[in-house]
Protein backbone atom coordinates (compact mmCIF):
# COMPACT_ATOMS: atom_id res chain seq x y z
CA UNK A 1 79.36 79.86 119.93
CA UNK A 2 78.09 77.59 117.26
CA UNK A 3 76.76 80.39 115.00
CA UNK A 4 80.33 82.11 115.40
CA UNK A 5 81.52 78.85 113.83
CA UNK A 6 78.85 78.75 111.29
CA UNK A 7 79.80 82.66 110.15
CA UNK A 8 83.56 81.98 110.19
CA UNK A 9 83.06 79.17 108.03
CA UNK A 10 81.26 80.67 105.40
CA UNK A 11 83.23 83.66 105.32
CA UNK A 12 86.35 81.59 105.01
CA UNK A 13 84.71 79.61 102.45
CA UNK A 14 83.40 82.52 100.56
CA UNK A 15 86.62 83.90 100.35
CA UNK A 16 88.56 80.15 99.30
CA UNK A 17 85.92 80.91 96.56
CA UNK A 18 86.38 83.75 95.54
CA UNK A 19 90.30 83.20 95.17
CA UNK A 20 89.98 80.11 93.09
CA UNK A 21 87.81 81.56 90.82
CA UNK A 22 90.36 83.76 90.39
CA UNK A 23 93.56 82.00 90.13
CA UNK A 24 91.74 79.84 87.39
CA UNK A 25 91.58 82.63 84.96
CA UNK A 26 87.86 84.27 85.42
CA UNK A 27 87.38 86.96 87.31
CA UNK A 28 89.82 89.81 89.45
CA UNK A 29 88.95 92.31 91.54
CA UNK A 30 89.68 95.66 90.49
CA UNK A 31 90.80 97.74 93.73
CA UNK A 32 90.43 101.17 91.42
CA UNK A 33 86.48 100.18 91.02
CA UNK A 34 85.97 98.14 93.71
CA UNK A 35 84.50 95.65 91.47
CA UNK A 36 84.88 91.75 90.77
CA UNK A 37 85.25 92.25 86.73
CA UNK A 38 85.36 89.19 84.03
CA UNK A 39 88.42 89.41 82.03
CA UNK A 40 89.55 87.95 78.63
CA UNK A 41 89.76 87.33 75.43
CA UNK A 42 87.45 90.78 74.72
CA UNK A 43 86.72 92.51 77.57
CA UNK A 44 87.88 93.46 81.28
CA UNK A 45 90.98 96.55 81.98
CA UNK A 46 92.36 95.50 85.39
CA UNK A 47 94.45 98.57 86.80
CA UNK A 48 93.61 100.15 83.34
CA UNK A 49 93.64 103.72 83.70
CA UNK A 50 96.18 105.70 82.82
CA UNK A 51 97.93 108.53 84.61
CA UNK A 52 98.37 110.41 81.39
CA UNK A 53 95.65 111.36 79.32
CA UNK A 54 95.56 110.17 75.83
CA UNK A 55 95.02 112.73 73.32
CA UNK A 56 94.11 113.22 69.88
CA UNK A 57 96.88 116.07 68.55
CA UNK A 58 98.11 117.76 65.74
CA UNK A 59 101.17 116.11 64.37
CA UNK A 60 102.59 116.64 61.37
CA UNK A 61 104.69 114.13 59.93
CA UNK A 62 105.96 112.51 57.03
CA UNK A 63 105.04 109.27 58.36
CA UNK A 64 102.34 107.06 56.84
CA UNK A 65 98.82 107.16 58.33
CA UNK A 66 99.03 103.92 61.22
CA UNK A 67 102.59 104.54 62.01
CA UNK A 68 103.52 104.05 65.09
CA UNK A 69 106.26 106.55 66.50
CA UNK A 70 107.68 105.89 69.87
CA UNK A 71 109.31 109.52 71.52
CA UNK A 72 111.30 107.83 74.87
CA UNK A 73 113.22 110.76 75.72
CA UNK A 74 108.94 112.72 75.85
CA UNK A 75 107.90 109.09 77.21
CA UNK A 76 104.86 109.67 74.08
CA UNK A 77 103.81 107.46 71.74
CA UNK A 78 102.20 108.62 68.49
CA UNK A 79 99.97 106.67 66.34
CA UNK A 80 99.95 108.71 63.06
CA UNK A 81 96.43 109.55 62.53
CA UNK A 82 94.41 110.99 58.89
CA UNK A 83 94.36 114.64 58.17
CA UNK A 84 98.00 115.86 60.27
CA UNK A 85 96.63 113.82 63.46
CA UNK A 86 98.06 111.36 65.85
CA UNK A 87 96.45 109.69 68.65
CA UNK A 88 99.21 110.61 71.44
CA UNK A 89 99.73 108.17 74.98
CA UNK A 90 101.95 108.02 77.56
CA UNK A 91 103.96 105.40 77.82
CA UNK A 92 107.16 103.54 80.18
CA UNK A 93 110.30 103.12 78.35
CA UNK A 94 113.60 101.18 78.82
CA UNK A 95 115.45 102.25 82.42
CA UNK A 96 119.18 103.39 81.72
CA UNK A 97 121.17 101.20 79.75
CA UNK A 98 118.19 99.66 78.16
CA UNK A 99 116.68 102.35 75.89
CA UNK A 100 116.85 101.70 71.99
CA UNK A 101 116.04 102.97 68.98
CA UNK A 102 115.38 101.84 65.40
CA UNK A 103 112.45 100.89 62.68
CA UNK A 104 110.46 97.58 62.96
CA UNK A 105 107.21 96.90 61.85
CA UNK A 106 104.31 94.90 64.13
CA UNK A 107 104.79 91.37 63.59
CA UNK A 108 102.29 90.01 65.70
CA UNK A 109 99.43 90.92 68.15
CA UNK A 110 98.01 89.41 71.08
CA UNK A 111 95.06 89.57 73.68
CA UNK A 112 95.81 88.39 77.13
CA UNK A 113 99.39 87.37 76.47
CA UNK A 114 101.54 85.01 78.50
CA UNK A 115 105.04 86.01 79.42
CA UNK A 116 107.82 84.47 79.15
CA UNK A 117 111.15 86.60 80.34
CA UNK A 118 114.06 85.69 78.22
CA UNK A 119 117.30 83.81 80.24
CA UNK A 120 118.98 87.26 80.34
CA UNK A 121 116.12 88.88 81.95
CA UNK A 122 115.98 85.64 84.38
CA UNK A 123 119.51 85.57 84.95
CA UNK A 124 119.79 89.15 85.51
CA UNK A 125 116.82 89.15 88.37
CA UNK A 126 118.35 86.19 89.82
CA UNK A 127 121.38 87.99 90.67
CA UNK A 128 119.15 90.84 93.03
CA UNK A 129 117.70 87.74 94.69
CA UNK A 130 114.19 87.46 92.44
CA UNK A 131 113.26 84.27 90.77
CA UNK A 132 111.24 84.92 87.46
CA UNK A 133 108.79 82.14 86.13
CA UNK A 134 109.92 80.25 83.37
CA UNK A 135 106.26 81.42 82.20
CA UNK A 136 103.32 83.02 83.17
CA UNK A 137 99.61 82.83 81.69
CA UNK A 138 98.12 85.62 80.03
CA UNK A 139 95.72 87.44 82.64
CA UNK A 140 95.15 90.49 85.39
CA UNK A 141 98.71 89.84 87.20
CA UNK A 142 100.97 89.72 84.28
CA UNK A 143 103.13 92.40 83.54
CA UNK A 144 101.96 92.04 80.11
CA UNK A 145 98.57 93.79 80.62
CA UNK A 146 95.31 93.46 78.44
CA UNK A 147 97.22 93.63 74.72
CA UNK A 148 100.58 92.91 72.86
CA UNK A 149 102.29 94.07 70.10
CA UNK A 150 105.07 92.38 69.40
CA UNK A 151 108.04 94.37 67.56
CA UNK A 152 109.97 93.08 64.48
CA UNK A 153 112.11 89.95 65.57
CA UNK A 154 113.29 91.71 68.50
CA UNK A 155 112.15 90.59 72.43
CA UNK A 156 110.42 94.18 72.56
CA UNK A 157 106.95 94.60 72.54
CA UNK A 158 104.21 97.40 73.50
CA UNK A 159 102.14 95.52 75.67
CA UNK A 160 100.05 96.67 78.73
CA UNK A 161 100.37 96.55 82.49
CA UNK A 162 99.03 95.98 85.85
CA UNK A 163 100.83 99.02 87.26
CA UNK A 164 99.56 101.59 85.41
CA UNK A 165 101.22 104.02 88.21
CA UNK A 166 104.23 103.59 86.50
CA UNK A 167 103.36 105.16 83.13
CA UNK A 168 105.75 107.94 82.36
CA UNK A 169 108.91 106.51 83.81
CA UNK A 170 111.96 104.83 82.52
CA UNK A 171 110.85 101.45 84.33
CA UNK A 172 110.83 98.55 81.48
CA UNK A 173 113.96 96.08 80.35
CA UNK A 174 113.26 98.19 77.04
CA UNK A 175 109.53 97.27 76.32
CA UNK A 176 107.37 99.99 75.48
CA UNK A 177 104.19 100.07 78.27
CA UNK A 178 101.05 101.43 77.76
CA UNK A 179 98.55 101.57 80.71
CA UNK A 180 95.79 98.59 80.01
CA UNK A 181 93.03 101.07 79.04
CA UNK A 182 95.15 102.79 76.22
CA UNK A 183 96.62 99.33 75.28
CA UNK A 184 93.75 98.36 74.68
CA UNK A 185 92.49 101.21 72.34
CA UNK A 186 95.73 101.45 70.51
CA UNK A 187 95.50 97.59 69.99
CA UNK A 188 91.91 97.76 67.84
CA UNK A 189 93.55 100.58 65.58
CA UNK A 190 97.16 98.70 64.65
CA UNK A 191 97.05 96.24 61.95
CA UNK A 192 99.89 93.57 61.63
CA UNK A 193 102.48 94.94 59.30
CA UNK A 194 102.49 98.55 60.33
CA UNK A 195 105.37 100.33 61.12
CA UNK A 196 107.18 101.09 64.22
CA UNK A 197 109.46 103.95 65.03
CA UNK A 198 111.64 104.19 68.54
CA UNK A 199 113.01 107.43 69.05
CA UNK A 200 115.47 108.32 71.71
């Protein structure tokens, strides 16, 4: 009876472990690899594969090379590519009554990011009974995913997610998601300052 103790007791502590190391920001475990994984500042794509493909395509465009063009109504985005290329992902848009479209350029990017959903957002979800944080730290279970890229002055970004399932659907409050894997790869190739293009 004793050892039945002792092996319930280490599980339990094993597993009090393993989810304080990661609540505190080091380590998640990825259900699609079956693998604990470090994340941060460089490295680690919780939930980051897309179900769409990205693609290198022909696209030609009058665009500048490192535009960014956003196609919701396709659910594509572009980034305009040398020699009549673009690098093409699939993306989330805005659900109904939250799709948009203008010209903006990438004010700011960001690994990790926290989230903090604006008063309508929290207002809105209060309403259906949810209760949004007033913030959340950048990591594996934040809606924002892996990367940012933060549009213009607007509260839009492109930013990753942890439900990369979702990826092809009109599913955001008008952010533009990319699955954490393609975040991430479009993130190393924007520079602040290029421009962005939301088509509808």
């Amino acid at each position: 009876m004793k050892l039945v103790y002792a092996v319930l007791a280490a599980a339990l502590f094993t597993l009090w472990s393993q989810a304080s190391f990661a609540q505190a920001g080091g380590r998640f475990f990825d259900p699609n690899t079956r693998q604990w994984i470090t994340y941060g500042p460089t490295h680690g794509n919780p939930s980051g594969k897309s179900p769409i493909r990205r693609k290198m395509v022909n696209y030609s465009t009058n665009y500048p090379v490192g535009t960014i063009v956003i196609d919701t109504s396709e659910r594509r985005l572009y980034h305009v590519r040398p020699n009549g290329k673009a690098m093409r992902y699939g993306v989330g848009v805005g659900k109904t009554g939250f799709q948009w479209a203008g010209t903006h350029r990438i004010t700011r990017k960001a690994e990790w990011p926290g989230w903090t959903p604006p008063p309508q957002m929290r207002a809105r979800e209060r309403k259906k009974g949810r209760i949004l944080p007033a913030h959340m730290p950048g990591g594996p279970n934040n809606p924002l995913g892996a990367r940012a890229l933060y549009i213009g002055s607007t509260l839009y970004r492109i930013h990753g997610t942890n439900q990369p399932w979702t990826i092809g659907g009109a599913v955001s409050s008008g952010c533009i998601r990319l699955a954490n894997d393609d975040v991430t790869h479009l993130y190393k190739h924007v520079n602040v300052g290029a421009k962005v293009i939301v088509k509808r």
